[in-house]
N, C-alpha and C. Protein backbone atom coordinates (compact mmCIF):
# COMPACT_ATOMS: atom_id res chain seq x y z
N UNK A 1 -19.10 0.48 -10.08
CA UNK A 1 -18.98 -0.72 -9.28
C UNK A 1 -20.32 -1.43 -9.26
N UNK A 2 -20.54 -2.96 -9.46
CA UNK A 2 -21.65 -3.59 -9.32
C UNK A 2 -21.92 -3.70 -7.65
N UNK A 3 -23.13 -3.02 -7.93
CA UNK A 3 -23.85 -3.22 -6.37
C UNK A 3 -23.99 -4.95 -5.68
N UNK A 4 -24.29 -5.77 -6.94
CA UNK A 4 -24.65 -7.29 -6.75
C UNK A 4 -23.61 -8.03 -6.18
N UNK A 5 -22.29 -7.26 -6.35
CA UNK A 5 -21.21 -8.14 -5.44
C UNK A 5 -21.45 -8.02 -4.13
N UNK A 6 -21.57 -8.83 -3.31
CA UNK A 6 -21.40 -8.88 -1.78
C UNK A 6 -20.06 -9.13 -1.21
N UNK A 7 -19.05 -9.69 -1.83
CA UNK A 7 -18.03 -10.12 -0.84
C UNK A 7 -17.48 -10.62 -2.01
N UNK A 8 -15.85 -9.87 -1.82
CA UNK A 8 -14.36 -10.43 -2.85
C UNK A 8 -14.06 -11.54 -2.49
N UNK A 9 -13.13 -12.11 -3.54
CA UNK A 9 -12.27 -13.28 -3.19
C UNK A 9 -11.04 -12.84 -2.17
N UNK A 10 -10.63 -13.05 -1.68
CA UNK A 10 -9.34 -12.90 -0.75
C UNK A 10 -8.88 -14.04 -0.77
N UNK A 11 -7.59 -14.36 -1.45
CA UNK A 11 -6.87 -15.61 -1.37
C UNK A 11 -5.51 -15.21 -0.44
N UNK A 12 -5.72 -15.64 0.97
CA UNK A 12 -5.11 -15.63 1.71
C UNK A 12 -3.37 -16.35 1.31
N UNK A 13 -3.71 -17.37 0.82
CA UNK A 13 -2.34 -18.32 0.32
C UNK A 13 -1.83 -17.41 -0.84
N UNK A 14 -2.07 -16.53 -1.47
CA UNK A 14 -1.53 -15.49 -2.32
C UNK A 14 -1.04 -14.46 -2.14
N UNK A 15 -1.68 -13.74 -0.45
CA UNK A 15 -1.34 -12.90 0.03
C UNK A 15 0.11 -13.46 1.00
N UNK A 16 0.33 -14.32 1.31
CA UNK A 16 1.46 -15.10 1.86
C UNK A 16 2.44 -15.32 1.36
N UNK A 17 2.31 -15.69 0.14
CA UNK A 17 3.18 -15.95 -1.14
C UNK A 17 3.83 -15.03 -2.16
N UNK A 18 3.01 -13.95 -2.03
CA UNK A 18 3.33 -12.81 -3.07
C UNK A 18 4.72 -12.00 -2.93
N UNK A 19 5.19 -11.80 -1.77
CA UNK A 19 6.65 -11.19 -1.81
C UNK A 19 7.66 -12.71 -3.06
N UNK A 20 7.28 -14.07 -1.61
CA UNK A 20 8.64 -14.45 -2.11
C UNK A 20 8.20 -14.88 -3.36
N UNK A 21 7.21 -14.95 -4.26
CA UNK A 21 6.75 -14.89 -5.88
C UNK A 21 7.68 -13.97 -6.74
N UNK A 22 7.08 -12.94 -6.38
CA UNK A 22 7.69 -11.65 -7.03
C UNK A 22 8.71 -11.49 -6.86
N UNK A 23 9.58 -11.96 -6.05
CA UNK A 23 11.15 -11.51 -5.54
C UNK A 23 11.72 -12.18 -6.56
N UNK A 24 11.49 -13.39 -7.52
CA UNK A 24 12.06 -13.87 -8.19
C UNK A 24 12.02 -13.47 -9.74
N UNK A 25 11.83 -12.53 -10.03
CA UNK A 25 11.59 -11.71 -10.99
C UNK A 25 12.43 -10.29 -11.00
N UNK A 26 13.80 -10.47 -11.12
CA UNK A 26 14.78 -9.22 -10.51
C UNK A 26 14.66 -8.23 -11.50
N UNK A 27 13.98 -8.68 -12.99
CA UNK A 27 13.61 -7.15 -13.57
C UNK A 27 12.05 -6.54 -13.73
N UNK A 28 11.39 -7.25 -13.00
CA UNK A 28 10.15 -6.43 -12.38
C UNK A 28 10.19 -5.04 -12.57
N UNK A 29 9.63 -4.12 -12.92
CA UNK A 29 9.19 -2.75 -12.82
C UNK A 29 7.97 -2.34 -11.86
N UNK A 30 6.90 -3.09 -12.30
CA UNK A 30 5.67 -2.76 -12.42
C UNK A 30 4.88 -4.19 -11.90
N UNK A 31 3.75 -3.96 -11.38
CA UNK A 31 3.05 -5.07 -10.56
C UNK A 31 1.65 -4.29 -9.92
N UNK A 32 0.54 -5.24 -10.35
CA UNK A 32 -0.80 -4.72 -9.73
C UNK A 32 -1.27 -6.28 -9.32
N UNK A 33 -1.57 -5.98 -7.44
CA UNK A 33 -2.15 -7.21 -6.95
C UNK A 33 -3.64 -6.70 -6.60
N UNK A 34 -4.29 -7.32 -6.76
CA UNK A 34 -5.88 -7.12 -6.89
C UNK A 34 -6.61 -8.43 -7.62
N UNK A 35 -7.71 -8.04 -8.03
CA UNK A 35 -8.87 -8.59 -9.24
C UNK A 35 -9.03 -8.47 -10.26
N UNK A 36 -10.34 -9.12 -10.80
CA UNK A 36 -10.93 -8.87 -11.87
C UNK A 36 -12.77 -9.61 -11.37
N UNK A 37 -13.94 -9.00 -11.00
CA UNK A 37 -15.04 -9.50 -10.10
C UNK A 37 -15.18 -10.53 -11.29
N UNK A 38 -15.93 -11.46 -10.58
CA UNK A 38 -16.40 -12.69 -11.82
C UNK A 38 -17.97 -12.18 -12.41
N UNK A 39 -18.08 -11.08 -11.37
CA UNK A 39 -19.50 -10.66 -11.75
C UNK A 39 -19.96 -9.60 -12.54
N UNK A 40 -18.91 -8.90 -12.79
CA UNK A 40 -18.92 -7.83 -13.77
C UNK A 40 -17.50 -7.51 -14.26
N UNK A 41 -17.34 -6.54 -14.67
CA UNK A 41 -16.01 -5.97 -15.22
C UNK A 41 -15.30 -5.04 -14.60
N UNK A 42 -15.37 -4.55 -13.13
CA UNK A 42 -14.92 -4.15 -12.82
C UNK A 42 -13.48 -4.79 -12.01
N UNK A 43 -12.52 -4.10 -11.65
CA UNK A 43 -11.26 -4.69 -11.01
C UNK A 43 -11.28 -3.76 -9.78
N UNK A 44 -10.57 -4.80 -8.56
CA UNK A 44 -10.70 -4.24 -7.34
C UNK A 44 -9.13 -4.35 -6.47
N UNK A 45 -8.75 -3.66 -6.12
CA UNK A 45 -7.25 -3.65 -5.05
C UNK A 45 -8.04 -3.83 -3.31
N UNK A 46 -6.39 -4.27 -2.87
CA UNK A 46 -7.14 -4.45 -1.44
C UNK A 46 -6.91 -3.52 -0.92
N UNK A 47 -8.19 -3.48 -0.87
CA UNK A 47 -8.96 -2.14 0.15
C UNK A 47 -10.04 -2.24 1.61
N UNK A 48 -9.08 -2.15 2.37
CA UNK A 48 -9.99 -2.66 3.61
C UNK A 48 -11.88 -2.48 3.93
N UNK A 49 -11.55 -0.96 2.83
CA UNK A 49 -13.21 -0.58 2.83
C UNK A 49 -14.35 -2.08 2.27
N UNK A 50 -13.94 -2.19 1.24
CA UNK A 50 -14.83 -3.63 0.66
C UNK A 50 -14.87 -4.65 1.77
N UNK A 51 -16.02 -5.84 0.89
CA UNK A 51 -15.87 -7.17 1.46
C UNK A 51 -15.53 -7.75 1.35
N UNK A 52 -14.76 -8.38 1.84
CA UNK A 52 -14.10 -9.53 1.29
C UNK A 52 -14.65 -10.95 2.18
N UNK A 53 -14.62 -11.96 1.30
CA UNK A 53 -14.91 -13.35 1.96
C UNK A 53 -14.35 -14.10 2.99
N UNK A 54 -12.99 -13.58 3.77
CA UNK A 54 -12.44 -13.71 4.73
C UNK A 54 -12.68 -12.85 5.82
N UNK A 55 -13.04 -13.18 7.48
CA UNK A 55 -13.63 -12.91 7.97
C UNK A 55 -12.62 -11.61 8.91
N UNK A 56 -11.23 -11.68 8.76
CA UNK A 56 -10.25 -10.75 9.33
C UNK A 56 -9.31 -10.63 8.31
N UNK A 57 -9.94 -9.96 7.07
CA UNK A 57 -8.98 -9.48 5.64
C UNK A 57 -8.72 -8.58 6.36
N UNK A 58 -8.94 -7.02 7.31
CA UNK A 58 -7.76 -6.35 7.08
C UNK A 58 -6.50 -6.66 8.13
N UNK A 59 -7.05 -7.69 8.45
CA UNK A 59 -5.53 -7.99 9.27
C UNK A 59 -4.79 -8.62 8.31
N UNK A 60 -5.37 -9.46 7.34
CA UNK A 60 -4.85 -10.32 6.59
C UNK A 60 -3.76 -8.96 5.74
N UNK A 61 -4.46 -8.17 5.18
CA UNK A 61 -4.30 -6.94 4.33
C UNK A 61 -3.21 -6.46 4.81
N UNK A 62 -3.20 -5.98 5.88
CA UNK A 62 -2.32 -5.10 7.02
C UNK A 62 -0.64 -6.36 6.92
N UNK A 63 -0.98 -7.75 7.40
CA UNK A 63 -0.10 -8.39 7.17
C UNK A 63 0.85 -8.09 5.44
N UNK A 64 0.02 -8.31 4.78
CA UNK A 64 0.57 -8.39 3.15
C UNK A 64 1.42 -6.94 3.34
N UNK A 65 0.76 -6.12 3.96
CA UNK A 65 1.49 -4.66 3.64
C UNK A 65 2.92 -4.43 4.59
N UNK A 66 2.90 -5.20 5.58
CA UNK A 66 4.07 -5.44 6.32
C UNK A 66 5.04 -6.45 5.54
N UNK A 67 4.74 -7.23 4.90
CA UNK A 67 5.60 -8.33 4.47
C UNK A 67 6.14 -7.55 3.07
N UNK A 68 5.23 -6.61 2.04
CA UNK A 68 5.71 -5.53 1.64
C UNK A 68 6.76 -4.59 1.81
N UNK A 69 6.90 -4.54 3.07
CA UNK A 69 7.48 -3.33 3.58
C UNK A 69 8.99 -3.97 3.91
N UNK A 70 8.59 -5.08 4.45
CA UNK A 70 9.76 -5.50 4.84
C UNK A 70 11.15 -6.34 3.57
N UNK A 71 9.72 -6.47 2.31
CA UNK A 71 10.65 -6.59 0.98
C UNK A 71 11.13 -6.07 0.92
N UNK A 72 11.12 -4.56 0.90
CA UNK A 72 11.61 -3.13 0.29
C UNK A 72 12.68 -3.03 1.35
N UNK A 73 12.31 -3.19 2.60
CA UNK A 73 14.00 -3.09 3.58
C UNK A 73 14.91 -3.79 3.65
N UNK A 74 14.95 -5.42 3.72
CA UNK A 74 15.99 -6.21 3.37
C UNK A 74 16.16 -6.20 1.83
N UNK A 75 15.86 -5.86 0.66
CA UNK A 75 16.16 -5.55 -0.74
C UNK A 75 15.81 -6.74 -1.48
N UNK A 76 14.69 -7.58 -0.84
CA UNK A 76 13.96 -8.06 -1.45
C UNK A 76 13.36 -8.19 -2.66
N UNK A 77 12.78 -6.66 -2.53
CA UNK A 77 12.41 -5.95 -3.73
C UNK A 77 12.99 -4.69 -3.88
N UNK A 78 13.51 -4.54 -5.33
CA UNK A 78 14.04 -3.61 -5.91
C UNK A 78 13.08 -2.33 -5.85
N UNK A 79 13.80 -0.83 -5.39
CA UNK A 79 12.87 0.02 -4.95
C UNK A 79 12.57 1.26 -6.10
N UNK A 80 12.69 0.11 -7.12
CA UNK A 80 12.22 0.78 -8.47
C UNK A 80 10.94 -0.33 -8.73
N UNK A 81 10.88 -1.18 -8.30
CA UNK A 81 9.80 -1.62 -8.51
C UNK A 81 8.19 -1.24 -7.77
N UNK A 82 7.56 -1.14 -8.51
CA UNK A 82 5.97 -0.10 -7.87
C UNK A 82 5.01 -1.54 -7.95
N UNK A 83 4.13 -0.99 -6.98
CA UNK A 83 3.24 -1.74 -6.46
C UNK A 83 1.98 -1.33 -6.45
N UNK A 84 1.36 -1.49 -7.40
CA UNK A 84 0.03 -0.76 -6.83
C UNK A 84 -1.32 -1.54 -6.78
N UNK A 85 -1.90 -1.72 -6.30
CA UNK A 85 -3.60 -2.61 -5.56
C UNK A 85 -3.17 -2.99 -4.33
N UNK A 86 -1.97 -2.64 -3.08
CA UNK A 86 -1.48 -3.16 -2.07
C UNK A 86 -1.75 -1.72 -1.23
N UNK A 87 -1.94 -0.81 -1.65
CA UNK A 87 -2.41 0.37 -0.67
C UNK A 87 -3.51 0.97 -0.96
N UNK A 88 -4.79 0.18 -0.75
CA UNK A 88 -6.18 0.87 -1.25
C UNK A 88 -6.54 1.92 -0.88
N UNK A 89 -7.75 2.30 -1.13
CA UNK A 89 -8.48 3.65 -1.40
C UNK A 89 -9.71 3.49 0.35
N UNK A 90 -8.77 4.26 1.53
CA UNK A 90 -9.74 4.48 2.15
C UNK A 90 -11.06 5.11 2.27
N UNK A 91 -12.13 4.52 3.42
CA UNK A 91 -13.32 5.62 3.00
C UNK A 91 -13.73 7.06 3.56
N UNK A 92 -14.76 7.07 3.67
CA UNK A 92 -15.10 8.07 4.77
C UNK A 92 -14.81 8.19 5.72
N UNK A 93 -15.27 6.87 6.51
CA UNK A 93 -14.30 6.81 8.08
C UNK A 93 -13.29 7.09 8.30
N UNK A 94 -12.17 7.33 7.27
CA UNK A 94 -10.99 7.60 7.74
C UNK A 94 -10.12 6.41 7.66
N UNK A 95 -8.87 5.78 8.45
CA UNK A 95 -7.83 5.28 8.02
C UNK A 95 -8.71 3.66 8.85
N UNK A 96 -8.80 2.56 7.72
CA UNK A 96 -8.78 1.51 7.80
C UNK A 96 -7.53 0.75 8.52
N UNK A 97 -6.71 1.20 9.02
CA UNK A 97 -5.32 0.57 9.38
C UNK A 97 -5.22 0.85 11.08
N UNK A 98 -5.59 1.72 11.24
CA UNK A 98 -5.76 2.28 12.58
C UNK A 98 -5.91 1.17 13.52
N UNK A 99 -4.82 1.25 14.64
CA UNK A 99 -5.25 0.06 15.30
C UNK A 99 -5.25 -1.71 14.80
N UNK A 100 -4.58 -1.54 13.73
CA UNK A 100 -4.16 -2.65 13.12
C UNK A 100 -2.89 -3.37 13.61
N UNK A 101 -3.12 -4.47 13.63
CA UNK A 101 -1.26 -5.12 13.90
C UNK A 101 -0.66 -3.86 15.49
N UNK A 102 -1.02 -3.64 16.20
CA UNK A 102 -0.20 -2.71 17.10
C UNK A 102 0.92 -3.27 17.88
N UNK A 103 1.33 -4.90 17.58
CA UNK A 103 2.47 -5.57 18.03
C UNK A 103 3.42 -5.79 16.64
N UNK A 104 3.58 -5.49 15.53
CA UNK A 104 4.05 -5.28 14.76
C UNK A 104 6.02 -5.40 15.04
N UNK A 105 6.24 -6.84 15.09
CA UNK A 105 7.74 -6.86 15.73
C UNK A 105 8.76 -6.07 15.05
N UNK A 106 8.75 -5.52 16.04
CA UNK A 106 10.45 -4.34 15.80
C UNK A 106 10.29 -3.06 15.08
N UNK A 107 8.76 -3.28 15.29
CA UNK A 107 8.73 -1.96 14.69
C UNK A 107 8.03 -0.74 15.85
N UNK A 108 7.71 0.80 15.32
CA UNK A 108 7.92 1.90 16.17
C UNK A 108 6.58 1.48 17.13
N UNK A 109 6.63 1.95 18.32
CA UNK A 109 5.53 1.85 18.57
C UNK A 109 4.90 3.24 18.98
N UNK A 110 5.81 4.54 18.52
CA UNK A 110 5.10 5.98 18.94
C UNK A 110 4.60 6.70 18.19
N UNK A 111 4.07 5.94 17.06
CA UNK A 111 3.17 6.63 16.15
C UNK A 111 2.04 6.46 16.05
N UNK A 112 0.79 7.77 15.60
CA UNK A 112 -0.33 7.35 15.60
C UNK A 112 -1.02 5.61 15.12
N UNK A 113 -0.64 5.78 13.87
CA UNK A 113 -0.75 4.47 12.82
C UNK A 113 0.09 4.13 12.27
N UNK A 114 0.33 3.09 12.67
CA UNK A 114 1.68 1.76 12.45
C UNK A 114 1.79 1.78 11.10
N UNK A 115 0.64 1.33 10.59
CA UNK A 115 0.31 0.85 8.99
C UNK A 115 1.07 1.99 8.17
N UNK A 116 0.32 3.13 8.30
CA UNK A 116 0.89 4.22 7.43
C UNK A 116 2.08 4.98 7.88
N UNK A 117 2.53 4.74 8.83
CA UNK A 117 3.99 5.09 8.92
C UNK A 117 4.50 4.29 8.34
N UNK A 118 4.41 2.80 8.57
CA UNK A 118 5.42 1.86 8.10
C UNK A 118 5.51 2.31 6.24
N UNK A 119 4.34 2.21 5.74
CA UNK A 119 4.11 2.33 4.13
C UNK A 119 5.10 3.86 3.85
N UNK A 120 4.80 4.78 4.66
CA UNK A 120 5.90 6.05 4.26
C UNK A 120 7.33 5.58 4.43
N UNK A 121 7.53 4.94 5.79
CA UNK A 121 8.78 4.61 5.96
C UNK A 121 9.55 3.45 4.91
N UNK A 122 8.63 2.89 4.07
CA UNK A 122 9.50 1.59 3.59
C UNK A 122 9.04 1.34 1.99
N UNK A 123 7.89 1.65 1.66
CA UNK A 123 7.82 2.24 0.38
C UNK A 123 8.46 3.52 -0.44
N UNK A 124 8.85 2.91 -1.73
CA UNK A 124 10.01 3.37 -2.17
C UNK A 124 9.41 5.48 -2.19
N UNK A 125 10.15 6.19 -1.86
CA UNK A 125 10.03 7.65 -1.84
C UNK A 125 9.05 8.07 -3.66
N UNK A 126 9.59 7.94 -4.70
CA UNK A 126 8.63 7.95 -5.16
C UNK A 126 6.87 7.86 -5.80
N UNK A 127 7.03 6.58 -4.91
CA UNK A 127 5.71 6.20 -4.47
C UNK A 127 4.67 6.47 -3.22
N UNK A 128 5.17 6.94 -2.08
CA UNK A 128 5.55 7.78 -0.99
C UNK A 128 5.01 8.70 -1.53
N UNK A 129 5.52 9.62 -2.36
CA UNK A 129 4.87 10.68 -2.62
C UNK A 129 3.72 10.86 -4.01
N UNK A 130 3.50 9.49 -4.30
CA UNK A 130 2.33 9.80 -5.40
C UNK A 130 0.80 8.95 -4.28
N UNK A 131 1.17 8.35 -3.24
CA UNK A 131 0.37 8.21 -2.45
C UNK A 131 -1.12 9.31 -2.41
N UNK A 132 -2.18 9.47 -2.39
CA UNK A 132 -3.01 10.06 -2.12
C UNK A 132 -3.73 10.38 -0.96
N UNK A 133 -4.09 11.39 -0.55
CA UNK A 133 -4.88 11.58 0.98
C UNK A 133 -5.94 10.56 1.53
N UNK A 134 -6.47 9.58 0.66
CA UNK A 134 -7.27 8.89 0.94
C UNK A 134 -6.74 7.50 0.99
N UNK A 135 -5.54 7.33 0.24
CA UNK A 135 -4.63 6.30 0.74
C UNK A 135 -3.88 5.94 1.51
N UNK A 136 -3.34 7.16 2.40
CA UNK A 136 -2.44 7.10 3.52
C UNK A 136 -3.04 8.43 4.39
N UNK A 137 -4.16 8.48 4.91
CA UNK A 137 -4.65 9.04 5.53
C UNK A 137 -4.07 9.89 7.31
N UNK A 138 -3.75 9.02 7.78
CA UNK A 138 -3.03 9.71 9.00
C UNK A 138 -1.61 10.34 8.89
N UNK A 139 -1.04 10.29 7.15
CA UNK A 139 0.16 10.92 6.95
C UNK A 139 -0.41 12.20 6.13
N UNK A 140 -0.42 13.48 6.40
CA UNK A 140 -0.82 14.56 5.27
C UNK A 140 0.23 14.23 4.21
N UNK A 141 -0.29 15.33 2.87
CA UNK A 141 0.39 14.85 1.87
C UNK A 141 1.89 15.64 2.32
N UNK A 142 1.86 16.94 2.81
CA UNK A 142 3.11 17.98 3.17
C UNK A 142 4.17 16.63 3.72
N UNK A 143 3.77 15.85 4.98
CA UNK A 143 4.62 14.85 5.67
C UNK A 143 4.80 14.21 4.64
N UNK A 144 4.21 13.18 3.54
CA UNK A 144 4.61 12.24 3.20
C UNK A 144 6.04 13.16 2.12
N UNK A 145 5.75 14.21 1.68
CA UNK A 145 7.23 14.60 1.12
C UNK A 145 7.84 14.73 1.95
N UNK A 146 8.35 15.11 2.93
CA UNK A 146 9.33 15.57 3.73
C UNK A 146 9.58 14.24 4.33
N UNK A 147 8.75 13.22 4.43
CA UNK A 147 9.53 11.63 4.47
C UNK A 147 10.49 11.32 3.56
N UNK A 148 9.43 11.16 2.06
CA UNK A 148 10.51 11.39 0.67
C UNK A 148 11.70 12.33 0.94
N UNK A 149 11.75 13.27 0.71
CA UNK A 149 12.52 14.29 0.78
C UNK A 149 14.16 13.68 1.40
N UNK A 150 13.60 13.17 3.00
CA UNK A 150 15.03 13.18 3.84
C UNK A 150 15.42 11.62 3.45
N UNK A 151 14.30 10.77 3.70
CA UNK A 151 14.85 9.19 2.84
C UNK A 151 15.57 9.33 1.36
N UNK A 152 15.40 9.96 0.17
CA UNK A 152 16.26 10.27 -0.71
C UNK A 152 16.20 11.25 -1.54
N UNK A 153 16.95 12.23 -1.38
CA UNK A 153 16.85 13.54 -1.65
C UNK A 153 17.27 13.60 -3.77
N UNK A 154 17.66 12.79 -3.88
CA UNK A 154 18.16 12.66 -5.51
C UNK A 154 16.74 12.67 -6.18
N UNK A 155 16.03 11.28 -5.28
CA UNK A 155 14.54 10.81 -6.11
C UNK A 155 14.02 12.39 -6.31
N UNK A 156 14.07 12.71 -5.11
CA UNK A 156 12.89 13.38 -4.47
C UNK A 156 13.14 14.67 -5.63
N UNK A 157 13.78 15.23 -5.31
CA UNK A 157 14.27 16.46 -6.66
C UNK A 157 13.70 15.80 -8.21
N UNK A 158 14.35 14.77 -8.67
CA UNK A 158 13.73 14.16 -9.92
C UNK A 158 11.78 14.19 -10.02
N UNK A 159 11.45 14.00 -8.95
CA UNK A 159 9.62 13.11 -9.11
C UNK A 159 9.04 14.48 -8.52
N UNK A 160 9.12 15.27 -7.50
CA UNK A 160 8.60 16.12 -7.01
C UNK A 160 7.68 16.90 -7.64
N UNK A 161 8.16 17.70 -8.99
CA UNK A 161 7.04 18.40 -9.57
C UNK A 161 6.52 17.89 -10.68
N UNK A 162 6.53 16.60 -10.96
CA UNK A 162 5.89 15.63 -11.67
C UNK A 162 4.45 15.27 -10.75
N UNK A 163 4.51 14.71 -9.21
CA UNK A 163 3.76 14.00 -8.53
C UNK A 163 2.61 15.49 -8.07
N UNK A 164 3.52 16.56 -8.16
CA UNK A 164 2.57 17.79 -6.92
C UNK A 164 1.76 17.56 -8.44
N UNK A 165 2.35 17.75 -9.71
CA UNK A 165 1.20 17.91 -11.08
C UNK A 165 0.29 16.68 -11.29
N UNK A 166 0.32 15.73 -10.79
CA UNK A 166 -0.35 14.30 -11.04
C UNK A 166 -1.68 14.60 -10.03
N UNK A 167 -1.24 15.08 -8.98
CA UNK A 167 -1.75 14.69 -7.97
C UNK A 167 -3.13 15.79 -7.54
N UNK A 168 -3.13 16.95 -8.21
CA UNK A 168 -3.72 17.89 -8.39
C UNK A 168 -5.40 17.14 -8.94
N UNK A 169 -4.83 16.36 -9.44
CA UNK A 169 -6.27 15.66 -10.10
C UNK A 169 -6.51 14.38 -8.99
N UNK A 170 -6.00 13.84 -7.99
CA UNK A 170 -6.11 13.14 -6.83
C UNK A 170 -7.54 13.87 -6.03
């Protein structure tokens, strides 16, 4: 990573736009929302840890990941379609989401963290379980299968000892 970057682009009007974009694309598979820095070659997903040039990205962030979530429940988006630069790489501190959005309409309010329940609860079970400890932090990895598991037990048998072998290198 270049040290010389101080602060990402965050295009808020993209993060707004990106469900009903993508929804129109019904054979989608595959999709990475993120970067490319103008300052070097590296590429970046949103990750609350970085900077970004907007002054309340992870609310902004936290929003995108709800409007996410809520693709995947009204069938918005097809739950074969994967997503990845929309659930970044937390840091040290622990879960960036914490205390995020805690009015989150209609959704639970008796869980530790909204954010990462919602992402177990509404991201597709396969993905659910290739999640990493540093990506969904207040869910262990044991819970996030046994989310998979009871949400769809077909996936879950198919991906299971594919993801425990992927993930070994996580």
């Amino acid at each position: 990573r270049n040290r010389n970057v101080t602060n990402l682009h965050l295009d808020v009007e993209t993060i707004e736009n990106f469900i009903p974009f993508i929804s129109h694309f019904p054979k989608l598979s595959v999709c990475f929302l993120g970067g490319l820095s103008s300052d070097s070659d590296f590429t970046y997903s949103l990750d609350g840890d970085q900077r970004f040039d907007v002054p309340d990205h992870q609310v902004q962030i936290a929003k995108l990941i709800e409007s996410v979530c809520q693709g995947y429940l009204v069938g918005v988006l097809s739950t074969d379609v994967k997503l990845y630069g929309v659930v970044g790489y937390h840091g040290r501190r622990g879960c960036n989401w914490r205390n995020q959005l805690q009015d989150i309409a209609s959704y639970r309010n008796d869980v530790f963290c909204q954010i990462c329940d919602m992402i177990c609860t509404c991201f597709p079970p396969p993905q659910v379980m290739n999640f990493c400890d540093n990506q969904i932090p207040c869910i262990s990895k044991e819970n996030r299968f046994r989310i998979a598991k009871f949400r769809d037990l077909k996936r879950y048998k198919v991906n299971a000892t594919n993801v425990l072998l992927w993930q070994l290198g996580c």
